[in-house]
Protein backbone atom coordinates (compact mmCIF):
# COMPACT_ATOMS: atom_id res chain seq x y z
CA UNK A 1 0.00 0.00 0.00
CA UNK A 2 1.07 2.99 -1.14
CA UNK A 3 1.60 6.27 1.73
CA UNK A 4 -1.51 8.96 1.72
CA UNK A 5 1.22 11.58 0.62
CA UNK A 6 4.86 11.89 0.02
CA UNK A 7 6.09 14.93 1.37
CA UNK A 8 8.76 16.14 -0.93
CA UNK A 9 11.53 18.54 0.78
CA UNK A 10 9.47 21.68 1.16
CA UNK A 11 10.37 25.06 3.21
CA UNK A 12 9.91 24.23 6.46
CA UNK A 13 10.29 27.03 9.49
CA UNK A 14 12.02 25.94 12.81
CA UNK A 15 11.27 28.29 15.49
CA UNK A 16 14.12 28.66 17.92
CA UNK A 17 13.14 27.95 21.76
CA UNK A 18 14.01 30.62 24.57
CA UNK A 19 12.36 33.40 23.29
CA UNK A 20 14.39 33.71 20.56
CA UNK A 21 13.50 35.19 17.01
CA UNK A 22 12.01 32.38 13.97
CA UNK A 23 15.09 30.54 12.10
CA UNK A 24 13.94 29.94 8.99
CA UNK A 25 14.85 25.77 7.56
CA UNK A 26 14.45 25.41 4.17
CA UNK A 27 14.53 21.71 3.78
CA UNK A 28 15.32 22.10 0.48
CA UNK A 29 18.83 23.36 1.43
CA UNK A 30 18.96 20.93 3.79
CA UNK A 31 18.81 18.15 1.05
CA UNK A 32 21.80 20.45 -0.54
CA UNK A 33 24.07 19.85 3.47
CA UNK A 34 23.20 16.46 3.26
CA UNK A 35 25.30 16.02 0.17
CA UNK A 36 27.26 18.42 0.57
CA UNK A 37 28.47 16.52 4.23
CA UNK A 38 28.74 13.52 2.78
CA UNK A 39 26.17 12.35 5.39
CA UNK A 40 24.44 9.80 2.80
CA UNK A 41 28.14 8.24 2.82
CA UNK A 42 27.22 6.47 5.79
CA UNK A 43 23.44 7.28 6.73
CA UNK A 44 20.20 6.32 4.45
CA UNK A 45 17.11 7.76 3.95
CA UNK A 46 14.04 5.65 3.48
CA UNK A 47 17.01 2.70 2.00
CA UNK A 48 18.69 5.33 -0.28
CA UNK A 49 22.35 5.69 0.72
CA UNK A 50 24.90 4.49 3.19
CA UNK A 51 24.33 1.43 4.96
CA UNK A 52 27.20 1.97 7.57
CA UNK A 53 24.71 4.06 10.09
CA UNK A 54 21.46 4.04 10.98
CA UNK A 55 18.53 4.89 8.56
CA UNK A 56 17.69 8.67 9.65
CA UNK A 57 13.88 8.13 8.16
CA UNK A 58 13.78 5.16 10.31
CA UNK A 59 14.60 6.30 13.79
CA UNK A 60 12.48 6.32 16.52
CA UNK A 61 9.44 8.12 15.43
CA UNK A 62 8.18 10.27 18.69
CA UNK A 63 8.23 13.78 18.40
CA UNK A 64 10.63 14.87 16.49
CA UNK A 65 12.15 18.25 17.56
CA UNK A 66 15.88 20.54 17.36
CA UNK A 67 16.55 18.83 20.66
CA UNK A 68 16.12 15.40 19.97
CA UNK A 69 17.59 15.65 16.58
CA UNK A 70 20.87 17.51 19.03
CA UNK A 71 20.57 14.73 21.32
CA UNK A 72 20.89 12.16 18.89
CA UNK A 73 23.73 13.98 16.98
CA UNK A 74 25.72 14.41 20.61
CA UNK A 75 25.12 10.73 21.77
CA UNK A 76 26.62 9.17 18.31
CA UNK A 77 28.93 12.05 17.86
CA UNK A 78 32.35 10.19 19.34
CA UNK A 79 31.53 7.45 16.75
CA UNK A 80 30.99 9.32 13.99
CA UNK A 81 34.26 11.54 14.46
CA UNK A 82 36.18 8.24 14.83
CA UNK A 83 34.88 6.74 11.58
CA UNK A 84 35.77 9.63 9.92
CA UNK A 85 39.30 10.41 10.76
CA UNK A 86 39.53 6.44 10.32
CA UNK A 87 39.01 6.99 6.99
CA UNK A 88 41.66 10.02 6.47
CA UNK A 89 38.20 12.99 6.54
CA UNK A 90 37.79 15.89 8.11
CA UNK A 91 34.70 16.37 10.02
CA UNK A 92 32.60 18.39 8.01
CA UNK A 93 31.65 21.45 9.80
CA UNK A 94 27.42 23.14 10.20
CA UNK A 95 26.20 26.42 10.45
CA UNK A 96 23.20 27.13 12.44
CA UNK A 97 21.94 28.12 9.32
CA UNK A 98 22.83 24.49 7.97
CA UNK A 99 21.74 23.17 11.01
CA UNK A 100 18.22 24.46 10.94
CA UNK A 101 18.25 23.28 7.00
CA UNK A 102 19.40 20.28 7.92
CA UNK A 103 16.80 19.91 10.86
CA UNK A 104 13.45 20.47 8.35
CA UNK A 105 15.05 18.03 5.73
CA UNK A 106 15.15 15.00 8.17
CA UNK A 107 11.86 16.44 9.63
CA UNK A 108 9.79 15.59 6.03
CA UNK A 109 11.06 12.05 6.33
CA UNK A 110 10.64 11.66 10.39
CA UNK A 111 6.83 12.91 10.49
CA UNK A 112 5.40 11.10 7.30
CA UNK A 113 1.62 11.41 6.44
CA UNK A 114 -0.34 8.64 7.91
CA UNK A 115 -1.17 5.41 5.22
CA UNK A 116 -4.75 6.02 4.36
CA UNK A 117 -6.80 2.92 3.79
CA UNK A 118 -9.60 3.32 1.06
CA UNK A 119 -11.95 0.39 1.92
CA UNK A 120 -11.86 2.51 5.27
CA UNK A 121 -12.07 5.59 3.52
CA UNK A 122 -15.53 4.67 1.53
CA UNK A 123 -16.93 3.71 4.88
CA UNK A 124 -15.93 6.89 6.31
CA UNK A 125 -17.41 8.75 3.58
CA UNK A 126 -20.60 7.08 3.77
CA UNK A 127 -20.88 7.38 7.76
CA UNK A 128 -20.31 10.65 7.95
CA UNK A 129 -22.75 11.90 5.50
CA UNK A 130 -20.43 13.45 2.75
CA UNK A 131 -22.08 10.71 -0.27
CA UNK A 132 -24.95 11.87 0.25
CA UNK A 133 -24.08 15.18 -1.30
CA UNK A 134 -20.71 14.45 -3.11
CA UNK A 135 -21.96 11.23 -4.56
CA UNK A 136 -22.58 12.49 -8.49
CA UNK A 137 -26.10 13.28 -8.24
CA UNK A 138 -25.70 15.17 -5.18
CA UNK A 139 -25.55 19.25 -4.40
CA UNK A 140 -21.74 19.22 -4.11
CA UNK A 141 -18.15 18.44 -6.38
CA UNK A 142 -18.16 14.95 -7.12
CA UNK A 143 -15.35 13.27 -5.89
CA UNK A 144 -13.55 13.30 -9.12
CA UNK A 145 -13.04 16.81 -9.12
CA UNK A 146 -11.54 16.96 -6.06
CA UNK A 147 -8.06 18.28 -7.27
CA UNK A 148 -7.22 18.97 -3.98
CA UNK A 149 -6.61 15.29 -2.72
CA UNK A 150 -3.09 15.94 -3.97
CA UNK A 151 -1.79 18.54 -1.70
CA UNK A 152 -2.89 18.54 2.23
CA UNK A 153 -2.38 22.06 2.52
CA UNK A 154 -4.93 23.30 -0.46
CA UNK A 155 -7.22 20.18 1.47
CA UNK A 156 -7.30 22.17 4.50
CA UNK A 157 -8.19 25.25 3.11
CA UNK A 158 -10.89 23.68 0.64
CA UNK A 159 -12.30 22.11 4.03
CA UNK A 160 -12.38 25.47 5.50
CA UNK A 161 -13.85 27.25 2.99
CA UNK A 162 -17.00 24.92 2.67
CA UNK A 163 -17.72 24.59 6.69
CA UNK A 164 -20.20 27.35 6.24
CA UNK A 165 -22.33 25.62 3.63
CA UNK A 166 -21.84 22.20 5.09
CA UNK A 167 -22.73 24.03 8.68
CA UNK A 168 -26.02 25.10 7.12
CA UNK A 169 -26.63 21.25 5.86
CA UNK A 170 -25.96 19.96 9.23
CA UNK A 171 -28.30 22.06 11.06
CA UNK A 172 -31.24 21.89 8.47
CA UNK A 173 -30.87 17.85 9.25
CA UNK A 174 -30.27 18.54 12.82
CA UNK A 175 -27.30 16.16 12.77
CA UNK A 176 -24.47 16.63 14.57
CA UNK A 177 -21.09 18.12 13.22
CA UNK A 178 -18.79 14.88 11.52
CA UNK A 179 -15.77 15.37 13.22
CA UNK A 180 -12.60 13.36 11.55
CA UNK A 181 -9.65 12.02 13.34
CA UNK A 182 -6.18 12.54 11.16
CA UNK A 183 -6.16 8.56 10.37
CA UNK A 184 -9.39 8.95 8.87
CA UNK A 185 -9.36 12.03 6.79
CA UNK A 186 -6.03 10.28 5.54
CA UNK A 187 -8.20 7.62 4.80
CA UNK A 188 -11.25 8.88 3.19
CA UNK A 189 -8.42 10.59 0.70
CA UNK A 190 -6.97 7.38 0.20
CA UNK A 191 -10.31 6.26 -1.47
CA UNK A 192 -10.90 9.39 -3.00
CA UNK A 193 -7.95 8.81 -4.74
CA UNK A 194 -8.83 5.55 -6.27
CA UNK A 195 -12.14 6.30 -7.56
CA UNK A 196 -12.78 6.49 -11.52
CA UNK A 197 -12.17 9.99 -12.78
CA UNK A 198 -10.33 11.07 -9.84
CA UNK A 199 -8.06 13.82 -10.45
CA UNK A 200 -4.47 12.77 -11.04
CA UNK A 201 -1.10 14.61 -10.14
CA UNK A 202 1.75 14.83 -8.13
CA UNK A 203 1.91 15.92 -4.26
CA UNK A 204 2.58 18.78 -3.89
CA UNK A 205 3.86 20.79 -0.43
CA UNK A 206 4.41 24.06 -0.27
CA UNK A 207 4.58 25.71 3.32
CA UNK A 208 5.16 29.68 3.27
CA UNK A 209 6.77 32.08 6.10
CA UNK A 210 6.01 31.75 9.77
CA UNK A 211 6.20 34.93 10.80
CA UNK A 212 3.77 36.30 7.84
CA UNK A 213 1.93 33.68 9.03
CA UNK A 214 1.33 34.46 12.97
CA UNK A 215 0.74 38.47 11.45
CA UNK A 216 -2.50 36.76 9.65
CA UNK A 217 -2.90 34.64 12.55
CA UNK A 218 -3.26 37.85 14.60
CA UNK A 219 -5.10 39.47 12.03
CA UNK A 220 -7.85 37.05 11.59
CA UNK A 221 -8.48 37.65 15.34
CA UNK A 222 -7.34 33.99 16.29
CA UNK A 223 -5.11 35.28 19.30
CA UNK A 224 -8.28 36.23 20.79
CA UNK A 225 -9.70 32.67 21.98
CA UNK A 226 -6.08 30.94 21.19
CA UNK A 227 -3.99 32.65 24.54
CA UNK A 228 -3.07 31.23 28.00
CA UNK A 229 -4.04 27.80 28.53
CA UNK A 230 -5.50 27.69 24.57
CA UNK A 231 -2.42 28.46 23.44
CA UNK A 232 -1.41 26.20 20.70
CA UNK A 233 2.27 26.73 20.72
CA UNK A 234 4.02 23.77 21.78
CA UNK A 235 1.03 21.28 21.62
CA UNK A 236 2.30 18.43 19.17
CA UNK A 237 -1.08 17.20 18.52
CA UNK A 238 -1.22 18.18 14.77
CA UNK A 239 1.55 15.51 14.02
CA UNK A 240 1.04 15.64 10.23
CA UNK A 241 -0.39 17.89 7.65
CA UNK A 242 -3.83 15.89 7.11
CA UNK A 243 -4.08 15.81 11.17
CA UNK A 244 -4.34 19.83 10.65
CA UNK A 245 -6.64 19.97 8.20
CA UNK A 246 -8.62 17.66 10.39
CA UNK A 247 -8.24 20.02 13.92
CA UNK A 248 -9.29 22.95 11.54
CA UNK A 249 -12.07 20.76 10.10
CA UNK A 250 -13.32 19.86 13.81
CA UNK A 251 -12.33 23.31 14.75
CA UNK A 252 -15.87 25.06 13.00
CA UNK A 253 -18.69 24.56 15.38
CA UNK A 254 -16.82 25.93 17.86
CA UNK A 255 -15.92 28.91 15.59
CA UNK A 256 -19.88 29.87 15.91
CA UNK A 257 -20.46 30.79 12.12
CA UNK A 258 -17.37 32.89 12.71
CA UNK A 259 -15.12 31.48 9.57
CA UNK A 260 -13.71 33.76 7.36
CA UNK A 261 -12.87 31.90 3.51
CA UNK A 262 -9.45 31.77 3.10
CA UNK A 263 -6.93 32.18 -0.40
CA UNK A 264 -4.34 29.90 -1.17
CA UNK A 265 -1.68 32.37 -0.49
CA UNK A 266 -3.41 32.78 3.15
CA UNK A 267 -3.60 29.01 4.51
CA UNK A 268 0.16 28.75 3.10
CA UNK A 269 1.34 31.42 5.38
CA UNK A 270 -1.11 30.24 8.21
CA UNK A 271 -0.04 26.26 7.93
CA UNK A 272 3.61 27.40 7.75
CA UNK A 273 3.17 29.56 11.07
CA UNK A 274 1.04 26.60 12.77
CA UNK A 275 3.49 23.94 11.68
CA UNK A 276 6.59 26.04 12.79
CA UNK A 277 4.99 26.22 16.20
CA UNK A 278 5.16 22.04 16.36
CA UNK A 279 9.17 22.72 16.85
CA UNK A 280 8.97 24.44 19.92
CA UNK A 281 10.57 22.19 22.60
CA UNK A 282 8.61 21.76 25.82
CA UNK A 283 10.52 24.14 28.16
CA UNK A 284 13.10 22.49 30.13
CA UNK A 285 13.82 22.68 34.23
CA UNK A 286 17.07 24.88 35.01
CA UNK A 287 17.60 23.29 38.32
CA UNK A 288 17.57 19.49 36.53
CA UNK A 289 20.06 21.43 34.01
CA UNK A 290 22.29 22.93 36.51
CA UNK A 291 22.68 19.30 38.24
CA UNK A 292 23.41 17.49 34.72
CA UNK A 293 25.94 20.33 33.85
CA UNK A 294 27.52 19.68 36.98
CA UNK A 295 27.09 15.69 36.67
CA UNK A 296 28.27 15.51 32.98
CA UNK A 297 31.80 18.07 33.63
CA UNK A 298 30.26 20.68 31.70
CA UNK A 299 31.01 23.41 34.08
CA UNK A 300 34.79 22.32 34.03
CA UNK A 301 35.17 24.00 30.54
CA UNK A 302 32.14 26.75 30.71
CA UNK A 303 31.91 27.85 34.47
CA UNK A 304 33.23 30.92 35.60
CA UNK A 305 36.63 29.50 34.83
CA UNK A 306 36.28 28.54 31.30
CA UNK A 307 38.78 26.37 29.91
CA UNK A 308 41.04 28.04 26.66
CA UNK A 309 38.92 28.75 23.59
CA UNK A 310 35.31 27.18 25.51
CA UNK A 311 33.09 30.02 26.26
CA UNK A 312 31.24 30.90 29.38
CA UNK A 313 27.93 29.95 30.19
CA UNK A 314 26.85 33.19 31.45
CA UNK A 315 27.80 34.75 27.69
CA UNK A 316 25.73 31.83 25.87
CA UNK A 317 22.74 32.84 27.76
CA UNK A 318 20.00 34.31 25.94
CA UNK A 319 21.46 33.10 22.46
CA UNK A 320 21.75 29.63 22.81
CA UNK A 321 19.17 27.16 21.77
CA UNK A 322 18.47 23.58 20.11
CA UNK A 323 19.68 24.45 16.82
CA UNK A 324 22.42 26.80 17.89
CA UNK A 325 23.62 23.53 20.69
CA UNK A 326 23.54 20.93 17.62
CA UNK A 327 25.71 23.38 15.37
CA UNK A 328 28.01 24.00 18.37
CA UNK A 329 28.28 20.22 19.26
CA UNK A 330 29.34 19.03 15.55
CA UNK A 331 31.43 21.58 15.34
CA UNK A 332 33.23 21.58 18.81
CA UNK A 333 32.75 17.99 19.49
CA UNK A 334 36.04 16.44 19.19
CA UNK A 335 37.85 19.34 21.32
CA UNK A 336 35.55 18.53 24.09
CA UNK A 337 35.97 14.98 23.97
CA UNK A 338 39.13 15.31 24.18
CA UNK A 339 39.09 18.04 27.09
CA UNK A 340 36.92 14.91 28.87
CA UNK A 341 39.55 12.73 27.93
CA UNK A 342 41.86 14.28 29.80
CA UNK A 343 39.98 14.85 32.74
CA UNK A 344 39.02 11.10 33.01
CA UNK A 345 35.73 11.97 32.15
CA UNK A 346 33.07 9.80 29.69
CA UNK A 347 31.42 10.72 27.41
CA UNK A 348 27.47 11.56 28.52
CA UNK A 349 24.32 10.17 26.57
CA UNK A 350 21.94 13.06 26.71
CA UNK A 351 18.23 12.90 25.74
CA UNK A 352 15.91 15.33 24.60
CA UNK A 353 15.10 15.81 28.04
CA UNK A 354 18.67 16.49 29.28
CA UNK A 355 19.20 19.10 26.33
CA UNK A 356 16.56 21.04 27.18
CA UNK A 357 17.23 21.52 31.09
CA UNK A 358 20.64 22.17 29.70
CA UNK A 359 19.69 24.99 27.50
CA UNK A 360 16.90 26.51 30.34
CA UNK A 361 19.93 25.97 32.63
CA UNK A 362 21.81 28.39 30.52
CA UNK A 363 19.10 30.59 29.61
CA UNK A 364 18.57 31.60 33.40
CA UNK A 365 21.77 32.68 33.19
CA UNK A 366 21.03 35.83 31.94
């Protein structure tokens, strides 16, 4: 069985945790560092590549985020540098630009779309009422002219747009409002798909700026219910593009005839501020950071005493986040390790966890 949709590298925006500004990842340049590294010498992608290292598309799946990815980087790092200079390389070395690029290129192939089933998707279709007007003869598109079944952002905004008519449906039949779960929206466009006559074409993915984005987010009054506790940054529930479309989808009864139809060049700018917002790290205990900087030696080299050419904690503060700690570790790694070697010390596994009591460790710094 084929996937629902193949996301193809698309601009993707990572927003940096601890208050600082967006940092834009274009996974499309991030496809660009993973040549240009030489990462594919040893890592895969879906079975593409290197078969010395793990499969980066196959990894745990979880939530995948600038500290996990940092994490992940840090804990394999000693190998990695010893393979390497094995070999007679140089260890490549990142940006933070590269490192945010390189971040939303593994991201399109760590949070795939969800397989939709179409024997599913037919039942779905008929339970929740939609044959009964998109079923040839009825008041709606047919199925078949659904061009929008190849590209989950323009299905999100075609959902939108018709909640007002289908709200006026619903309440002249008194029924209640056919919510979808992400698994079976990705369904019902699995079967979609298959029928006669459906449109044809290839997926398409196309996510615009974040911070234009929150501006029409603001605009469209939606930071006047979505604040405090309804906040949506940091909630990871929208795990894929079609479970979006499916929170905006369930989203419309509550809106209270309130929706407002949306252009294409709107729900790009609005998807690509509510997806950026999925990055955000959950914010991390400085007291659990201090002790692990203090467990781990890190304070040897950064403390008030820093070691030659390591930088003090106190000046990182404020400026230092997931991204900016992954660039640092590739790039630094092999000094520290060797700074721990001489000190006796091992090196630490961190988790995503650890990284980001780390970083609020630092940031409270300031």
């Amino acid at each position: 069985m084929k996937k629902l949709f193949v996301i193809a590298p698309a601009v993707v925006y990572v927003c940096a945790a601890w208050g600082a500004s967006l940092i834009p990842g274009n996974a499309e340049r991030g496809a660009q560092v993973f040549d240009a590294k030489a990462c594919g010498a040893c890592h895969a992608l879906n079975g593409k590549g290197g078969n010395g290292a793990p499969d980066l598309a196959k990894s745990p799946r979880g939530r995948f985020t600038p500290a996990l990815l940092a994490a992940e980087m840090w804990n394999h790092g000693p190998e990695m540098w010893d393979r390497l200079k094995g070999e007679g390389k140089g260890v490549p070395t990142l940006t933070r630009q590269e490192a945010a690029d390189l971040f939303a290129y593994l991201y399109t192939f760590r949070h795939p779309e969800e397989q939709g089933d179409p024997e599913r998707g037919r039942e779905i279709f008929e339970a929740k009422g939609c044959a009964s007007c998109h079923a040839g003869a009825g008041t709606a598109p047919p199925v078949s002219q659904w061009g929008s079944i190849h590209d989950p952002i323009e299905l999100a905004r075609v959902m939108w747009n018709h909640a007002d008519h289908m709200a006026e449906a619903v309440q002249k039949k008194k029924e209640e409002w056919p919510r979808l779960t992400g698994q079976e929206l990705a369904d019902v466009v699995a079967y979609v798909r298959g029928e006669p006559g459906a449109a044809e074409g290839a997926v398409k993915l196309t996510v615009a700026s974040a911070e234009t984005g929150e501006m029409l987010f603001r605009e469209r009054g939606c930071t006047e219910c979505h604040t405090g506790p309804q906040s949506l940054a940091g909630k990871s529930a929208a795990r894929t593009l079609t479970d979006l479309a499916a929170a905006m989808w369930n989203h419309v009864p509550e809106m209270g005839g309130r929706t407002r139809n949306l252009r294409p060049e709107e729900i790009t700018r609005l998807v690509g501020y509510l997806w950026s917002i999925q990055y955000f790290d959950e914010a991390g205990d400085p007291a659990s950071g201090m002790k692990a900087a203090l467990e781990s030696g890190c304070v040897s080299c950064h403390g008030q005493l820093p070691a030659a050419g390591a930088r003090r904690f106190t000046a990182l503060a404020g400026e230092l986040d997931a991204i900016g700690f992954l660039a640092s570790v590739w790039n630094h790694g092999e000094e520290m390790r060797s700074a721990m070697d001489v000190n006796g010390k091992p090196w630490p596994k961190l988790d995503r966890t650890t990284v980001n009591n780390l970083l609020a460790y630092i940031a409270s710094l300031r």
